[in-house]
PDB file of N, CA and C in Angstrom:
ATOM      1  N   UNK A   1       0.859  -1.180   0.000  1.00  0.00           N
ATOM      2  CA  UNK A   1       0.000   0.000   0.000  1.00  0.00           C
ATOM      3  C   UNK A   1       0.893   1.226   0.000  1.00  0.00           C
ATOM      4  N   UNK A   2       0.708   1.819  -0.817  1.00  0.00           N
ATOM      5  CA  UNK A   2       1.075   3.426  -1.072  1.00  0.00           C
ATOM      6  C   UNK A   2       0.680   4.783   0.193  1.00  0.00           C
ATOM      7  N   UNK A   3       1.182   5.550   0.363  1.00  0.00           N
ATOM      8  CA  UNK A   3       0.823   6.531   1.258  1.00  0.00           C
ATOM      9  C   UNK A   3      -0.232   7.586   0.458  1.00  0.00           C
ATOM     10  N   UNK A   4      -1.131   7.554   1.063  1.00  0.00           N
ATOM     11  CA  UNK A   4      -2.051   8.604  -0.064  1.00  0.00           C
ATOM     12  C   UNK A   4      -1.700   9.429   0.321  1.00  0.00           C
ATOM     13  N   UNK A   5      -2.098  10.371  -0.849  1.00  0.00           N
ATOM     14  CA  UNK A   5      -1.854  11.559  -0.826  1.00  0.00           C
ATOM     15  C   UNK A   5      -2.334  13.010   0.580  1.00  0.00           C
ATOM     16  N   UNK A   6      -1.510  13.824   0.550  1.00  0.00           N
ATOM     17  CA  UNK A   6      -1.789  14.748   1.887  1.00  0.00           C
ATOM     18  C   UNK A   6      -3.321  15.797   1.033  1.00  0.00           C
ATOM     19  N   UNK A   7      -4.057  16.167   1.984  1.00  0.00           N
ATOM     20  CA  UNK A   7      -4.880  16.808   1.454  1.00  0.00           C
ATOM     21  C   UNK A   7      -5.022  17.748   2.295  1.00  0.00           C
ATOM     22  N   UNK A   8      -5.542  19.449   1.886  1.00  0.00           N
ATOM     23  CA  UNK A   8      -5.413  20.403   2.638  1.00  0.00           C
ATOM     24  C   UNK A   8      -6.793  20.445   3.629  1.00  0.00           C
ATOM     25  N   UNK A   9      -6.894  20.351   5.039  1.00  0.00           N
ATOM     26  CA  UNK A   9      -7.855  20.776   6.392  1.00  0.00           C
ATOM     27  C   UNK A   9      -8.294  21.861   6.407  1.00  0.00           C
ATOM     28  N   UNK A  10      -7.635  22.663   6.516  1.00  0.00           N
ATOM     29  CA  UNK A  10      -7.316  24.157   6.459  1.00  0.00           C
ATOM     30  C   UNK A  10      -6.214  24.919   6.103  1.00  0.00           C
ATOM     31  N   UNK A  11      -6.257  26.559   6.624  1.00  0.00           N
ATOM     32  CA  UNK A  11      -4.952  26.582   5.709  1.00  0.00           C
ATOM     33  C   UNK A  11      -3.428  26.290   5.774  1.00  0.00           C
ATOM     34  N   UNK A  12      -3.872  26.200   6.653  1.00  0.00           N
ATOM     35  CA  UNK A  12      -1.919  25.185   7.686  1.00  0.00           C
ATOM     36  C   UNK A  12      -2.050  24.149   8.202  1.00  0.00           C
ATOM     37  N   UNK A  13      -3.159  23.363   8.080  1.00  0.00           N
ATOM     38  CA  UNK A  13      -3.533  22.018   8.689  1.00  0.00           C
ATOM     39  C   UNK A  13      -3.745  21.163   7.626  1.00  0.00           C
ATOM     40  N   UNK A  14      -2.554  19.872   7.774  1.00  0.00           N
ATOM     41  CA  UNK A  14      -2.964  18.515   6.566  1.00  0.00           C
ATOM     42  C   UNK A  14      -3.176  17.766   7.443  1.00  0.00           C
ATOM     43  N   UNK A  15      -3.630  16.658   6.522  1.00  0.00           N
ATOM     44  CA  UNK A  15      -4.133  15.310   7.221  1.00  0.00           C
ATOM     45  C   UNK A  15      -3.685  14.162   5.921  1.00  0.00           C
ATOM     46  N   UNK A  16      -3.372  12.867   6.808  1.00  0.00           N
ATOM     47  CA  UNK A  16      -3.369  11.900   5.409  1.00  0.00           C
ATOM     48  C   UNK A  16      -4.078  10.949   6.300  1.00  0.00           C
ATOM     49  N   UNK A  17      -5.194  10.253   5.746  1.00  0.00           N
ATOM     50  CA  UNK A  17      -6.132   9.280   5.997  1.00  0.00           C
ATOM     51  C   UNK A  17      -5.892   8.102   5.681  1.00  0.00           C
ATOM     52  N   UNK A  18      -6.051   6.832   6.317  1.00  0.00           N
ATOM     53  CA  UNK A  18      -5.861   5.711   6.330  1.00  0.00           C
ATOM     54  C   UNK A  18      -7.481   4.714   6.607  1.00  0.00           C
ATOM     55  N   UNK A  19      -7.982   3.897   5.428  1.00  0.00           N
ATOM     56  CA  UNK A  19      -9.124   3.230   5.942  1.00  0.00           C
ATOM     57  C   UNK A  19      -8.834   2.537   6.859  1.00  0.00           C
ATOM     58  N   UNK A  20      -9.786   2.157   7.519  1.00  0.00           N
ATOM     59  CA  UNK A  20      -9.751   1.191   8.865  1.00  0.00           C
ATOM     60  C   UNK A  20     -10.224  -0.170   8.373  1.00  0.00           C
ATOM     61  N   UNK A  21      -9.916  -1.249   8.411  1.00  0.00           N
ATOM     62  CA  UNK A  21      -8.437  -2.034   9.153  1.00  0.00           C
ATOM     63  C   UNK A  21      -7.676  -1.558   7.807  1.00  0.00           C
ATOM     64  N   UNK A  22      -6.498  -1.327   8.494  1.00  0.00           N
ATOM     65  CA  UNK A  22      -5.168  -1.053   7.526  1.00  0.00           C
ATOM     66  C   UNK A  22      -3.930  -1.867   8.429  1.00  0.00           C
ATOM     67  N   UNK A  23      -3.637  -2.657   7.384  1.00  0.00           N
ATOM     68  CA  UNK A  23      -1.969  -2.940   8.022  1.00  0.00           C
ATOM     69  C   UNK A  23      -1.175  -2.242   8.700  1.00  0.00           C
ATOM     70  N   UNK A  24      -0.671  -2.752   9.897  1.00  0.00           N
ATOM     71  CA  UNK A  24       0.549  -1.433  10.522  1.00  0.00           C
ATOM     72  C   UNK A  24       1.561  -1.307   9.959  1.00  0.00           C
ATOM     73  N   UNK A  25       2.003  -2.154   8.906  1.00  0.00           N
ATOM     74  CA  UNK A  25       3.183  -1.458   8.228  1.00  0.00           C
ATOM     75  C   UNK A  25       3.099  -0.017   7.546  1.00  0.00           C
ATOM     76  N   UNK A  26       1.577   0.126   6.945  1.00  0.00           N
ATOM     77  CA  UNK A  26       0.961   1.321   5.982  1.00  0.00           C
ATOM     78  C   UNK A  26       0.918   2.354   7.073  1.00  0.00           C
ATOM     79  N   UNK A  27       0.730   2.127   8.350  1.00  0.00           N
ATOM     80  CA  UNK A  27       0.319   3.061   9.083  1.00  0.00           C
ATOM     81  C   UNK A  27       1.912   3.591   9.805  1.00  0.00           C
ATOM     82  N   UNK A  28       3.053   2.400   9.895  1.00  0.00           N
ATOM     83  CA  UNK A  28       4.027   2.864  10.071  1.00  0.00           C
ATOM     84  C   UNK A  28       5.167   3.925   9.043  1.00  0.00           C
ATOM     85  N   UNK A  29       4.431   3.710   7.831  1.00  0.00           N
ATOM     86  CA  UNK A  29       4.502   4.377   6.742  1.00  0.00           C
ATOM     87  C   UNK A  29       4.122   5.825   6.594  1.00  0.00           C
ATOM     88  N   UNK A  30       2.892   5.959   6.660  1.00  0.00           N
ATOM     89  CA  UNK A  30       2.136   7.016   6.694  1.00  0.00           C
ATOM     90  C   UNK A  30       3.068   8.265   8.279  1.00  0.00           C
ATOM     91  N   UNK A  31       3.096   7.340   9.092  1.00  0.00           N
ATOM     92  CA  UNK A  31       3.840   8.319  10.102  1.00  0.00           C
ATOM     93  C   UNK A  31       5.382   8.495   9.898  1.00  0.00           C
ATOM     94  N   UNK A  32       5.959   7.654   9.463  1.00  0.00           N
ATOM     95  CA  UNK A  32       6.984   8.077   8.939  1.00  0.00           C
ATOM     96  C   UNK A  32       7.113   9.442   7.807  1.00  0.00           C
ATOM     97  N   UNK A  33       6.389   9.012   6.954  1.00  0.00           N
ATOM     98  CA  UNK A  33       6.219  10.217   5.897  1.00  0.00           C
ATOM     99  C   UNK A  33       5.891  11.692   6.728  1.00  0.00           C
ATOM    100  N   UNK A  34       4.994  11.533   7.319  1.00  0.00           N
ATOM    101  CA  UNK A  34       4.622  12.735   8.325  1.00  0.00           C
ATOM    102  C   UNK A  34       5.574  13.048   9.338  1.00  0.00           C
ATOM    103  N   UNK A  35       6.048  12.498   9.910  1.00  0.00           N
ATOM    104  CA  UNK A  35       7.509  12.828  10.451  1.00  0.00           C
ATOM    105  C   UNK A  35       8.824  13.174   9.845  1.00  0.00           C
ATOM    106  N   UNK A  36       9.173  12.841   8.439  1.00  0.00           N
ATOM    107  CA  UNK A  36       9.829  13.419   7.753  1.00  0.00           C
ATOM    108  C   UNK A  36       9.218  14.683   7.600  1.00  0.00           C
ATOM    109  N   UNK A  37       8.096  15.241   6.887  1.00  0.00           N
ATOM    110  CA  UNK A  37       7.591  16.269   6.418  1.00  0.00           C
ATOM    111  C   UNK A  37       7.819  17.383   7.465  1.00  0.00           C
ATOM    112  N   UNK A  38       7.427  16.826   8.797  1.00  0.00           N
ATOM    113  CA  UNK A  38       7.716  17.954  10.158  1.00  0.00           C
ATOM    114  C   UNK A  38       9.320  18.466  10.589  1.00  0.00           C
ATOM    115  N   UNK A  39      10.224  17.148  10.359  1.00  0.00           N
ATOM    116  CA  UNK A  39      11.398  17.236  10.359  1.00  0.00           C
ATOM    117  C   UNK A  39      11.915  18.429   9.287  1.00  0.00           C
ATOM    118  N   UNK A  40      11.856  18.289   8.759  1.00  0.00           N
ATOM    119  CA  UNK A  40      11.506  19.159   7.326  1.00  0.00           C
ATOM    120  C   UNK A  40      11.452  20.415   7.264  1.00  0.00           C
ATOM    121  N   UNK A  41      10.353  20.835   7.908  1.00  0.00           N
ATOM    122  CA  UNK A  41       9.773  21.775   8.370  1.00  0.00           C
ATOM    123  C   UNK A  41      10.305  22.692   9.502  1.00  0.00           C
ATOM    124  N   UNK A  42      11.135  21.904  10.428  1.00  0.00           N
ATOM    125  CA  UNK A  42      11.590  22.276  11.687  1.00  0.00           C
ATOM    126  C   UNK A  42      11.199  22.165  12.965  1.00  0.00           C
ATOM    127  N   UNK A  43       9.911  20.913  12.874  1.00  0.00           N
ATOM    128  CA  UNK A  43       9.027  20.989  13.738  1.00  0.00           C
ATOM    129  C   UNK A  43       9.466  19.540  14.643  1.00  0.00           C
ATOM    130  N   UNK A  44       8.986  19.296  15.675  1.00  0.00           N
ATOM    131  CA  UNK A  44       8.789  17.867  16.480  1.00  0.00           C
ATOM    132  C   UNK A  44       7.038  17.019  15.159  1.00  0.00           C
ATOM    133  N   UNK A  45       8.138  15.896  15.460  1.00  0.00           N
ATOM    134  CA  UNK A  45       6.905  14.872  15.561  1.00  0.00           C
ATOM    135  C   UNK A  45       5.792  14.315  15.880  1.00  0.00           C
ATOM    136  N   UNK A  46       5.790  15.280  17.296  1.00  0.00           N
ATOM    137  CA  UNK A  46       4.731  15.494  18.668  1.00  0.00           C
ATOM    138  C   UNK A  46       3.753  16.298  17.941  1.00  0.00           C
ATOM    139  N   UNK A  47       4.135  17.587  16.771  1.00  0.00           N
ATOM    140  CA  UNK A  47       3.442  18.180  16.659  1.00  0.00           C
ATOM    141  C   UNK A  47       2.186  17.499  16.023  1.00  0.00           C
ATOM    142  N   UNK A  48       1.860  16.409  15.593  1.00  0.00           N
ATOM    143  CA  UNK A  48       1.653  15.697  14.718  1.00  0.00           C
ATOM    144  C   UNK A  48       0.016  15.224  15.924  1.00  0.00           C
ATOM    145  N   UNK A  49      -1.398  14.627  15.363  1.00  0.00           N
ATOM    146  CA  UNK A  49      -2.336  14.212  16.029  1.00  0.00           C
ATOM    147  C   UNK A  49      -2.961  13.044  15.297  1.00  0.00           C
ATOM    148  N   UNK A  50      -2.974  12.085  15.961  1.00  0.00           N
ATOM    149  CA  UNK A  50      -3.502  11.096  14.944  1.00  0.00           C
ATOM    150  C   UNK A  50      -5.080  10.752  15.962  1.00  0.00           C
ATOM    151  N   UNK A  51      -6.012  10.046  15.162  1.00  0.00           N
ATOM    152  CA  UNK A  51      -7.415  10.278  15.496  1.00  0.00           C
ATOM    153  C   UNK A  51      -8.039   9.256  14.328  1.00  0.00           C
ATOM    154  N   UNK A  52      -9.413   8.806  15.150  1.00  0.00           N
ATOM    155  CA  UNK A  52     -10.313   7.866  14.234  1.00  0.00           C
ATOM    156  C   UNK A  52     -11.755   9.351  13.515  1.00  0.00           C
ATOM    157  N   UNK A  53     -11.233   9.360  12.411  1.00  0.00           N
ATOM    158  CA  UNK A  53     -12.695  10.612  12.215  1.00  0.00           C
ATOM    159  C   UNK A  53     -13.670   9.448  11.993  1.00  0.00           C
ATOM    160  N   UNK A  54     -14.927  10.575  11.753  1.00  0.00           N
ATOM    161  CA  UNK A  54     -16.433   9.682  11.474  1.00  0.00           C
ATOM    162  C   UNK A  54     -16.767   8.699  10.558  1.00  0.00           C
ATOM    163  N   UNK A  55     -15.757   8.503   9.703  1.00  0.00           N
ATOM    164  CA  UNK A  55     -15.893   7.623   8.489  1.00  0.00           C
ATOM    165  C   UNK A  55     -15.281   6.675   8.967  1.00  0.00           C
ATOM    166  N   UNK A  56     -14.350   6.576   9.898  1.00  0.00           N
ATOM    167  CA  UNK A  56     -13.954   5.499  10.083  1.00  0.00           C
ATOM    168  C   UNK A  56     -12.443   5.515   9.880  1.00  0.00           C
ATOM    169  N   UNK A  57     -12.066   6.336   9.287  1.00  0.00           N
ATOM    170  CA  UNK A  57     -10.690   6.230   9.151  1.00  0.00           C
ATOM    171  C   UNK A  57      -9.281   6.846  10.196  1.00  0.00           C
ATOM    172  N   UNK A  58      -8.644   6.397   9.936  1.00  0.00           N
ATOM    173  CA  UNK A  58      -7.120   6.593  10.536  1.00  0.00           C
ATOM    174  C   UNK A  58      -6.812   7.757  10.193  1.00  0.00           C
ATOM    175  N   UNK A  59      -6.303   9.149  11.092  1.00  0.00           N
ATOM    176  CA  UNK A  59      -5.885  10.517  10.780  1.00  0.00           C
ATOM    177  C   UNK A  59      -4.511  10.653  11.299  1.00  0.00           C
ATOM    178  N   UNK A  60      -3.831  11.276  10.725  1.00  0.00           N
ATOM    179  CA  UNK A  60      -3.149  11.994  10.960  1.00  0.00           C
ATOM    180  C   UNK A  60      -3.250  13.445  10.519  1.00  0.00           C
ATOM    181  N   UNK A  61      -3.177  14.349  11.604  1.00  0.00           N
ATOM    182  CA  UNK A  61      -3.321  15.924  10.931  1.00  0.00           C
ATOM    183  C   UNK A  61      -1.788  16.583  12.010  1.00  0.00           C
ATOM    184  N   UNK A  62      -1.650  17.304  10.839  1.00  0.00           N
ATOM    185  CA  UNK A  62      -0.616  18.392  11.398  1.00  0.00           C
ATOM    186  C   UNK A  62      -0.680  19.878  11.248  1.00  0.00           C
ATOM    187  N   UNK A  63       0.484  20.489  11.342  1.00  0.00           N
ATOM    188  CA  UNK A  63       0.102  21.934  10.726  1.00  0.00           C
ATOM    189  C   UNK A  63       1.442  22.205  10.054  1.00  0.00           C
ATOM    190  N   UNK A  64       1.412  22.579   9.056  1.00  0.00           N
ATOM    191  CA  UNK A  64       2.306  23.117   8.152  1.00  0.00           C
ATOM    192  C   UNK A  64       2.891  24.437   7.707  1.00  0.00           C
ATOM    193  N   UNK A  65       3.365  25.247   7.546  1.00  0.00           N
ATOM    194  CA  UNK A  65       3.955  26.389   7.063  1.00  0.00           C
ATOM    195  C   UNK A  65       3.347  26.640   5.521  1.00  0.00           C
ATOM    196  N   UNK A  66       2.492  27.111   5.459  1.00  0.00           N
ATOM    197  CA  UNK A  66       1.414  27.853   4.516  1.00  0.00           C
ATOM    198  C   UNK A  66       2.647  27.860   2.991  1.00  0.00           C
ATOM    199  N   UNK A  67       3.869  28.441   2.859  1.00  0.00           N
ATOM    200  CA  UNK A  67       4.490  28.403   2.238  1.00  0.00           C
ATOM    201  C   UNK A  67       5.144  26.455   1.374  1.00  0.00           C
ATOM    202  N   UNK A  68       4.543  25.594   1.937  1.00  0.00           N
ATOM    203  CA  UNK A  68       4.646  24.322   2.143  1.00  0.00           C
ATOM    204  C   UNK A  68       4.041  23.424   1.694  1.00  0.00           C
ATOM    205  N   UNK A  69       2.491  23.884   1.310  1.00  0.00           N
ATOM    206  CA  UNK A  69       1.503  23.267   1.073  1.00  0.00           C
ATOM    207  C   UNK A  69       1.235  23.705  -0.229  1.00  0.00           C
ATOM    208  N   UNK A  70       1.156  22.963  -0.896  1.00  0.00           N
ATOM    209  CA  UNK A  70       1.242  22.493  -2.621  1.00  0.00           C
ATOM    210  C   UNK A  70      -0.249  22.053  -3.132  1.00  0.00           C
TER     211      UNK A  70
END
């Protein structure tokens, strides 16, 4: 499984979603990628929130530097 793509929350807030059940390798994936991106950025890893939204899926949301987001 591939890391999907980041999609914009708001305007400094991403998230990349994971369906539920997902392998933990995908999910060790997905936080990796997001921990690079913060690293990146200049930020902790901490900054980072992961969460089940209403659909059911696996979140990760962060906040990003507006200049960053593509």
């Amino acid at each position: 499984m591939s890391v999907p793509s980041r999609f914009l929350v708001h305007e400094t807030r991403a998230a990349r979603a994971l369906p539920i059940p997902v392998p933990l390798p995908a999910v060790a994936e997905v936080l990796d990628t997001v921990r690079a991106e913060l690293r990146a950025a200049g930020r902790p890893a901490s900054d980072a929130a992961l969460s089940v939204d209403e659909q059911g899926q696996l979140v990760v949301a962060y906040v990003l530097d507006p200049r960053d987001v593509r």
